[in-house]
PDB file of N, CA and C in Angstrom:
ATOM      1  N   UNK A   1      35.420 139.886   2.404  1.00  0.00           N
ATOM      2  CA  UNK A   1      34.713 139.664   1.165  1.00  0.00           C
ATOM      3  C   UNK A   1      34.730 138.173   0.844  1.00  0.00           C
ATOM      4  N   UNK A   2      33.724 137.445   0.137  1.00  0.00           N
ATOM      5  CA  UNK A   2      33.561 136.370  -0.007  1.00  0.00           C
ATOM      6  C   UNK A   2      33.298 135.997  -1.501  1.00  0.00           C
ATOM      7  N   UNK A   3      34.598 135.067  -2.387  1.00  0.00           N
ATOM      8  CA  UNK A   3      34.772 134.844  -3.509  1.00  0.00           C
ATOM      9  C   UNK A   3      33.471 133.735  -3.946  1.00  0.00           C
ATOM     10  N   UNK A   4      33.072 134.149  -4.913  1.00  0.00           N
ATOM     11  CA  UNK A   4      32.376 133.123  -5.666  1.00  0.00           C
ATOM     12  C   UNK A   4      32.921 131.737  -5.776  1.00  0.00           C
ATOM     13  N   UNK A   5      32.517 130.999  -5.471  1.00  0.00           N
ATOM     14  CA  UNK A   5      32.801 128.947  -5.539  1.00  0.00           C
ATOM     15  C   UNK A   5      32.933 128.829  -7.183  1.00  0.00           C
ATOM     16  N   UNK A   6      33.970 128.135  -7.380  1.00  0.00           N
ATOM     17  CA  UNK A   6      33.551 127.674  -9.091  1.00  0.00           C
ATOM     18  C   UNK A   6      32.511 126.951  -9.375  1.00  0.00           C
ATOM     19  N   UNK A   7      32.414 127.061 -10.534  1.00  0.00           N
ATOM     20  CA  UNK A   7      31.155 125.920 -10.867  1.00  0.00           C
ATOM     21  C   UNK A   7      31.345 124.322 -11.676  1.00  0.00           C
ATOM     22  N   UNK A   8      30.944 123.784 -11.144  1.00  0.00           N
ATOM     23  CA  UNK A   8      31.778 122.320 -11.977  1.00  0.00           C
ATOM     24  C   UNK A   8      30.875 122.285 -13.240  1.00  0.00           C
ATOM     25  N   UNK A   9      31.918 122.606 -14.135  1.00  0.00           N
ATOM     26  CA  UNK A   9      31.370 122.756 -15.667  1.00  0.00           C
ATOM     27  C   UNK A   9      32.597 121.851 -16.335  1.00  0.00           C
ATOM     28  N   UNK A  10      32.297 121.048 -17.089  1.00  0.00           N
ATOM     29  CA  UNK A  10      32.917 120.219 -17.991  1.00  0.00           C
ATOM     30  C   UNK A  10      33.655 120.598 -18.678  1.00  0.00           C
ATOM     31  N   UNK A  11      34.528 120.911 -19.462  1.00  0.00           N
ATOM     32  CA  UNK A  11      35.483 121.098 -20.464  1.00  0.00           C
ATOM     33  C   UNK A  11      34.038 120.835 -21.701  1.00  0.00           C
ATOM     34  N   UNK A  12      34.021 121.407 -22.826  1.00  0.00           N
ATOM     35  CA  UNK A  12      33.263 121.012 -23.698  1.00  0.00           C
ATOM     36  C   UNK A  12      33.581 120.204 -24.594  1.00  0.00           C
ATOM     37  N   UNK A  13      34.775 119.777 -24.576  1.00  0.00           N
ATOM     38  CA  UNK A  13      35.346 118.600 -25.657  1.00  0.00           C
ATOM     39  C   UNK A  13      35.305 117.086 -24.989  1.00  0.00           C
ATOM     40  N   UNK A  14      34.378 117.248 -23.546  1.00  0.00           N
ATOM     41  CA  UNK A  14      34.805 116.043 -22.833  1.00  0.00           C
ATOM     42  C   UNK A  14      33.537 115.078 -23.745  1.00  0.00           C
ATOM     43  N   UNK A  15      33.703 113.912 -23.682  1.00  0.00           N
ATOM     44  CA  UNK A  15      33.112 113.191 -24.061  1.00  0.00           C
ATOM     45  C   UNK A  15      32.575 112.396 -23.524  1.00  0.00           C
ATOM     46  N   UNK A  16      33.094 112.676 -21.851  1.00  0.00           N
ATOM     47  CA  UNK A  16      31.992 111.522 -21.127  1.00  0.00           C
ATOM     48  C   UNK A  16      30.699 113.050 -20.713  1.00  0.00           C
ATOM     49  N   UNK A  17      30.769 113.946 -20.939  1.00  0.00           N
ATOM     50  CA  UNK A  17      29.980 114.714 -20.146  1.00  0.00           C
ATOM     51  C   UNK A  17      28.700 115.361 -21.524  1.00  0.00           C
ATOM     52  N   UNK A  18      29.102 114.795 -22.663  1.00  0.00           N
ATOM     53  CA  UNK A  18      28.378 115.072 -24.149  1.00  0.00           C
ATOM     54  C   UNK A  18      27.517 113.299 -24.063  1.00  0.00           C
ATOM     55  N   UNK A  19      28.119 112.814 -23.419  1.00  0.00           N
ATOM     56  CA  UNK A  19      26.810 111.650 -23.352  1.00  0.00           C
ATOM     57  C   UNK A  19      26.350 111.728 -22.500  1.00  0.00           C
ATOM     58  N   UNK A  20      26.322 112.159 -21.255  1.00  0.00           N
ATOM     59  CA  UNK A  20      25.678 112.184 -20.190  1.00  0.00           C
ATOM     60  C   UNK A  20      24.400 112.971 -20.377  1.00  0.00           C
ATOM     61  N   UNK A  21      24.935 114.324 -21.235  1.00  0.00           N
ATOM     62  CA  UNK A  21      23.972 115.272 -21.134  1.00  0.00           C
ATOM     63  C   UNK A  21      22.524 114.988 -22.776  1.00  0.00           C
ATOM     64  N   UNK A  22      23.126 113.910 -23.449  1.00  0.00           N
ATOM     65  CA  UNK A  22      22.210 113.885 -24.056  1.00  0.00           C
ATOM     66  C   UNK A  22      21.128 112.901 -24.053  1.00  0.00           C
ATOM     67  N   UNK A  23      21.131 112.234 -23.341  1.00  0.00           N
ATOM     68  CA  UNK A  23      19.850 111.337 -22.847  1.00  0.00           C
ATOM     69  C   UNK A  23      19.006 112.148 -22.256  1.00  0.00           C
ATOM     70  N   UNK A  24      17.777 111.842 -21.697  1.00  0.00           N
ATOM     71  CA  UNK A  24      16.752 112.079 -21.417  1.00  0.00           C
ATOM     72  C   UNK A  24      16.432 113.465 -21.683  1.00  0.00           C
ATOM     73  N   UNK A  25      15.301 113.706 -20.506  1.00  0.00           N
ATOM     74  CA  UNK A  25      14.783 115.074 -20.577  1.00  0.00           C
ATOM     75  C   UNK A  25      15.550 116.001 -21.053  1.00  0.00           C
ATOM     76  N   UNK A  26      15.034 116.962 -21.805  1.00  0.00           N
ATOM     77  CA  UNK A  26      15.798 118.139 -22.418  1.00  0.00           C
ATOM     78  C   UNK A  26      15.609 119.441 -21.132  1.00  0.00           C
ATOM     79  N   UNK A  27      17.058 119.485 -20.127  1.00  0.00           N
ATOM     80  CA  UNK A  27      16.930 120.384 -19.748  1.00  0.00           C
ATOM     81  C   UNK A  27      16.410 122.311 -20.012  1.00  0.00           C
ATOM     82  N   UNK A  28      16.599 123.020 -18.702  1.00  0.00           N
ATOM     83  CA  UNK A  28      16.423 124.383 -19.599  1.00  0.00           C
ATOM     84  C   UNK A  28      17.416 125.116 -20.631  1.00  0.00           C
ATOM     85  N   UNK A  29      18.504 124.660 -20.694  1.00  0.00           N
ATOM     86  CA  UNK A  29      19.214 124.766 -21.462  1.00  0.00           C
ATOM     87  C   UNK A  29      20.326 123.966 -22.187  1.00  0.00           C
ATOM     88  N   UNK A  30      19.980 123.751 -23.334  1.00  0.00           N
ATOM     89  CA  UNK A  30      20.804 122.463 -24.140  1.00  0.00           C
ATOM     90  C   UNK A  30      21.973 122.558 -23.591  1.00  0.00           C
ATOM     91  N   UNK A  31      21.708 120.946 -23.422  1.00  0.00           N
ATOM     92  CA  UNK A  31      23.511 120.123 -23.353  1.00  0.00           C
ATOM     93  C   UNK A  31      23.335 120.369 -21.142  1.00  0.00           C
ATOM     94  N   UNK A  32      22.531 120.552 -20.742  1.00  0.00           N
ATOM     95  CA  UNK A  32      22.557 121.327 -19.608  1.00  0.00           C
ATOM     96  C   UNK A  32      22.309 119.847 -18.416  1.00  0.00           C
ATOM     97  N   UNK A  33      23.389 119.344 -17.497  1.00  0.00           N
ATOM     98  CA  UNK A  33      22.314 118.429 -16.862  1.00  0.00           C
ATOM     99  C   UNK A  33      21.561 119.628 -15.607  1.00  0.00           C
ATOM    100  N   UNK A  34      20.336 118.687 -15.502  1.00  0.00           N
ATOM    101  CA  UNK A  34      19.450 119.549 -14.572  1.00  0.00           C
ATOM    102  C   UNK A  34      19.767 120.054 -13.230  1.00  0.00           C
ATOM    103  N   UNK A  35      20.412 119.076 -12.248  1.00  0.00           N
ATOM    104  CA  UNK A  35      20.352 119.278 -10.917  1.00  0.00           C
ATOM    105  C   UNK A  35      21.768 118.549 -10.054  1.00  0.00           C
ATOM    106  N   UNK A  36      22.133 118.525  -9.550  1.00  0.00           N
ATOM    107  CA  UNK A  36      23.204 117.078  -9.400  1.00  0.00           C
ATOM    108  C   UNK A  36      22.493 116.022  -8.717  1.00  0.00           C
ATOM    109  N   UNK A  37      20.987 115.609  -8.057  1.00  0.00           N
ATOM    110  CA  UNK A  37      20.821 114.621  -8.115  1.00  0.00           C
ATOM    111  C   UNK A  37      20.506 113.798  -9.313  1.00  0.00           C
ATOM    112  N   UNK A  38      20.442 114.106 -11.064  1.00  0.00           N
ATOM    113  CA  UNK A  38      20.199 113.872 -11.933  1.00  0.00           C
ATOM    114  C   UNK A  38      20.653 112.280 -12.126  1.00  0.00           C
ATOM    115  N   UNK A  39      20.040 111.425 -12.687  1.00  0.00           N
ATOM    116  CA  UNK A  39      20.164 110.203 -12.566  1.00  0.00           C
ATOM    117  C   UNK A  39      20.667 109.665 -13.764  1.00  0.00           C
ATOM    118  N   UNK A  40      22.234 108.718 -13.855  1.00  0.00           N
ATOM    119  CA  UNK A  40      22.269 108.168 -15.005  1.00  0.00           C
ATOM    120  C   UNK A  40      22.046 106.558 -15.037  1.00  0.00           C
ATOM    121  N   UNK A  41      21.571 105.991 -15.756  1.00  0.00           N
ATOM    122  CA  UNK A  41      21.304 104.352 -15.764  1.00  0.00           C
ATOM    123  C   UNK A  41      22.864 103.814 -17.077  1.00  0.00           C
ATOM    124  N   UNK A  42      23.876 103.446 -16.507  1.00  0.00           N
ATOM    125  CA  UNK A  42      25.286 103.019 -17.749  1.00  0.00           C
ATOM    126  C   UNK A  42      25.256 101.333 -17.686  1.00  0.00           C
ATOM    127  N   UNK A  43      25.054 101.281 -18.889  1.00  0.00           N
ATOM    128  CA  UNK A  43      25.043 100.387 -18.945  1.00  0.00           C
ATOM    129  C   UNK A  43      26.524  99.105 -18.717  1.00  0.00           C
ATOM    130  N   UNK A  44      26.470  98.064 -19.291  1.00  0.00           N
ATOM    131  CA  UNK A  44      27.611  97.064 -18.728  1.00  0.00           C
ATOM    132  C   UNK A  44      28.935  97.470 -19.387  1.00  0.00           C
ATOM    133  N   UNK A  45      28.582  97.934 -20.727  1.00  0.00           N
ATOM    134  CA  UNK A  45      29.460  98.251 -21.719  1.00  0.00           C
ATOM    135  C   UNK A  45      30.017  99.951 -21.523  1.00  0.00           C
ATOM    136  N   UNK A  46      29.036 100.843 -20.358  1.00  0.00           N
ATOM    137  CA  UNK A  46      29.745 101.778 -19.982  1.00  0.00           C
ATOM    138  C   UNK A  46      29.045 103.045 -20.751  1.00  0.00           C
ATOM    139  N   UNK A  47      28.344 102.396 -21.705  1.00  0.00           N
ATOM    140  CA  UNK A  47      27.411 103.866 -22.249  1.00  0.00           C
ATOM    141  C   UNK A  47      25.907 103.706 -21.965  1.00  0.00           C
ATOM    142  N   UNK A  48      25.760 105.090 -21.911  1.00  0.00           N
ATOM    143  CA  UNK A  48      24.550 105.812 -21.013  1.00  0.00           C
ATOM    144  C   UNK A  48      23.585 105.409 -21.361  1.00  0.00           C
ATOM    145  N   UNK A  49      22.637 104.550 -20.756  1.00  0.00           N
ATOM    146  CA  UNK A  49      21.128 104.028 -21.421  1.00  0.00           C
ATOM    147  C   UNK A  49      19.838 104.781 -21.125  1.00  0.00           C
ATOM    148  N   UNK A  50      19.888 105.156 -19.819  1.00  0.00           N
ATOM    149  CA  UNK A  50      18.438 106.597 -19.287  1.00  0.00           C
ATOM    150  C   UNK A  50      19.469 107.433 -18.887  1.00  0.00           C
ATOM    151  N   UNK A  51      18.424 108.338 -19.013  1.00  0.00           N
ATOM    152  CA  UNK A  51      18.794 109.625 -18.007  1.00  0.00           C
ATOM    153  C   UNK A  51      17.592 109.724 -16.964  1.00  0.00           C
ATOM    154  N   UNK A  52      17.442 110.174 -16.208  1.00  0.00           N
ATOM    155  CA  UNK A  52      16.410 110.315 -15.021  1.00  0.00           C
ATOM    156  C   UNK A  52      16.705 111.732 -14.157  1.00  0.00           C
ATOM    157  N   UNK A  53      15.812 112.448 -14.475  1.00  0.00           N
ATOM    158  CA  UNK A  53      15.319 113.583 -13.619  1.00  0.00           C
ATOM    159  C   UNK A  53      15.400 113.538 -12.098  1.00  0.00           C
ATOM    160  N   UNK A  54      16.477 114.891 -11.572  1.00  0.00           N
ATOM    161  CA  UNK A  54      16.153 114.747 -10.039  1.00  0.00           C
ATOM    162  C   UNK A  54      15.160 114.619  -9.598  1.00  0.00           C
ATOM    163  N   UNK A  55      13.684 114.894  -9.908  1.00  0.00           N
ATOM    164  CA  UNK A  55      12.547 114.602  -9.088  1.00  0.00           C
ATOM    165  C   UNK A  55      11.938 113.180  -9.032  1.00  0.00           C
ATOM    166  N   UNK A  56      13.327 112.132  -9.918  1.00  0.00           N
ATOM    167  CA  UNK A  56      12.583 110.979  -9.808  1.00  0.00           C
ATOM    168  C   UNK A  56      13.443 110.205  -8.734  1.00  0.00           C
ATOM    169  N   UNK A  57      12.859 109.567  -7.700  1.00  0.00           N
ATOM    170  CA  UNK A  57      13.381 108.316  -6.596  1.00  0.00           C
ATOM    171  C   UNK A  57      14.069 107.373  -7.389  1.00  0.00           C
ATOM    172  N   UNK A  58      15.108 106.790  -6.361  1.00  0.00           N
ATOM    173  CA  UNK A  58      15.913 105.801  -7.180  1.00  0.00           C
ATOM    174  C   UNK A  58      14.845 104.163  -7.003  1.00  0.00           C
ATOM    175  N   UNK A  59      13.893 104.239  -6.234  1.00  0.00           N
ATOM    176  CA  UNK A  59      13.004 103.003  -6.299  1.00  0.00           C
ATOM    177  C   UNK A  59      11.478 103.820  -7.341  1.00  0.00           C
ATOM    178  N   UNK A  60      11.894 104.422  -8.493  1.00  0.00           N
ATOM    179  CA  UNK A  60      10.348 105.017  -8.446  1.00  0.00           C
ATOM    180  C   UNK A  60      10.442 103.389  -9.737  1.00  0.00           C
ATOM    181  N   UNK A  61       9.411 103.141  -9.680  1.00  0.00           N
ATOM    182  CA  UNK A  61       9.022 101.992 -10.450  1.00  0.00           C
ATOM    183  C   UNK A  61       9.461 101.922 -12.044  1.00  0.00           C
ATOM    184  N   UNK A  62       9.948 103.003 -13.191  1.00  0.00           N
ATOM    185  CA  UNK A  62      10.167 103.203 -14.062  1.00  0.00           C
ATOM    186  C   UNK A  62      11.928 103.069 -13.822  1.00  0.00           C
ATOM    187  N   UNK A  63      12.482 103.526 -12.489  1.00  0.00           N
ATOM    188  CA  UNK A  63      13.822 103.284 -12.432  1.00  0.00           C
ATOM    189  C   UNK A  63      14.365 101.948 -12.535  1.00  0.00           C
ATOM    190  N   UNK A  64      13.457 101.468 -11.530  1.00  0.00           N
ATOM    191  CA  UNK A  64      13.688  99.937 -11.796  1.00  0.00           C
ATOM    192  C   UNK A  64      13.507  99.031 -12.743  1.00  0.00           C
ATOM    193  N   UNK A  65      12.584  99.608 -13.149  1.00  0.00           N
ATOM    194  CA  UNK A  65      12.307  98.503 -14.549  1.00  0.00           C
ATOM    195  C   UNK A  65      12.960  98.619 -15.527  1.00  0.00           C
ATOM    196  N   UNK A  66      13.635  99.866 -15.577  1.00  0.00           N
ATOM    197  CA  UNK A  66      14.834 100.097 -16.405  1.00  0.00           C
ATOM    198  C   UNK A  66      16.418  99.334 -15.859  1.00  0.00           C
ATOM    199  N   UNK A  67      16.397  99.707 -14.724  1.00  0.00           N
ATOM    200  CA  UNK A  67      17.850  98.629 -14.183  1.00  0.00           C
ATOM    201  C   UNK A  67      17.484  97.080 -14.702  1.00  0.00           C
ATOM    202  N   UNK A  68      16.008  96.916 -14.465  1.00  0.00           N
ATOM    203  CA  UNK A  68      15.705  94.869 -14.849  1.00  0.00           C
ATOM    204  C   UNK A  68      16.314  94.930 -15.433  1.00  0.00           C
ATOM    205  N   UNK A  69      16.041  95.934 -16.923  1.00  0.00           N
ATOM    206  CA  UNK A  69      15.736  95.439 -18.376  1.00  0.00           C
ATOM    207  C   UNK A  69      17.420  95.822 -18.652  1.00  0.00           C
ATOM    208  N   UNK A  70      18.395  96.669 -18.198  1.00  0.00           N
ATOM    209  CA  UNK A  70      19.158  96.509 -18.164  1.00  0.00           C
ATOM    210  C   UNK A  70      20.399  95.178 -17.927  1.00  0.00           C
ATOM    211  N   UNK A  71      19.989  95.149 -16.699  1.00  0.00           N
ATOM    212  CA  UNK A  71      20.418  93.818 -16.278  1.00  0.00           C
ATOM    213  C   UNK A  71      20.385  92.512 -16.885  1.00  0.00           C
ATOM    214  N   UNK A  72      19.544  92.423 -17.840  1.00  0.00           N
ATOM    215  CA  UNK A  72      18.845  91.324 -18.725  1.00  0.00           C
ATOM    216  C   UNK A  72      19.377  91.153 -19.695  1.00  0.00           C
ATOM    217  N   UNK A  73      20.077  92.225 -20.297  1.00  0.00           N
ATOM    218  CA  UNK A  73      21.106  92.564 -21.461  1.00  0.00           C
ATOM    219  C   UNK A  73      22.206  91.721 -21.201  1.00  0.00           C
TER     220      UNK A  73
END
């Protein structure tokens, strides 16, 4: 017989995983990130500036222009 894998689910009091999940797109279910390629953009200071959808490339042109404008900070 073959046991079910856990699922990596956050503690709900965590607080790095309540900012992660509230940027961008509103997954299918609140507080939910989408996929694990899900993309975070942190800034210098360490809090979360985009969120980015697994279906987006890490060169898609909106990623980057967000790292510039990051970087510029």
């Amino acid at each position: 017989m073959i046991a079910a894998a856990p699922t990596a689910v956050a503690p709900e009091e965590s607080g790095f995983y309540a900012r992660m999940v509230s940027k961008g797109r509103a997954p299918l279910y609140p507080d939910d990130i989408l996929w694990n390629f899900e993309k975070f953009l942190v800034g210098r200071d360490g809090l979360v500036i985009q969120r980015f959808s697994p279906d987006m490339t890490p060169e898609d042109p909106i990623v980057m222009e967000s790292i510039k404008l990051a970087l510029a900070k």
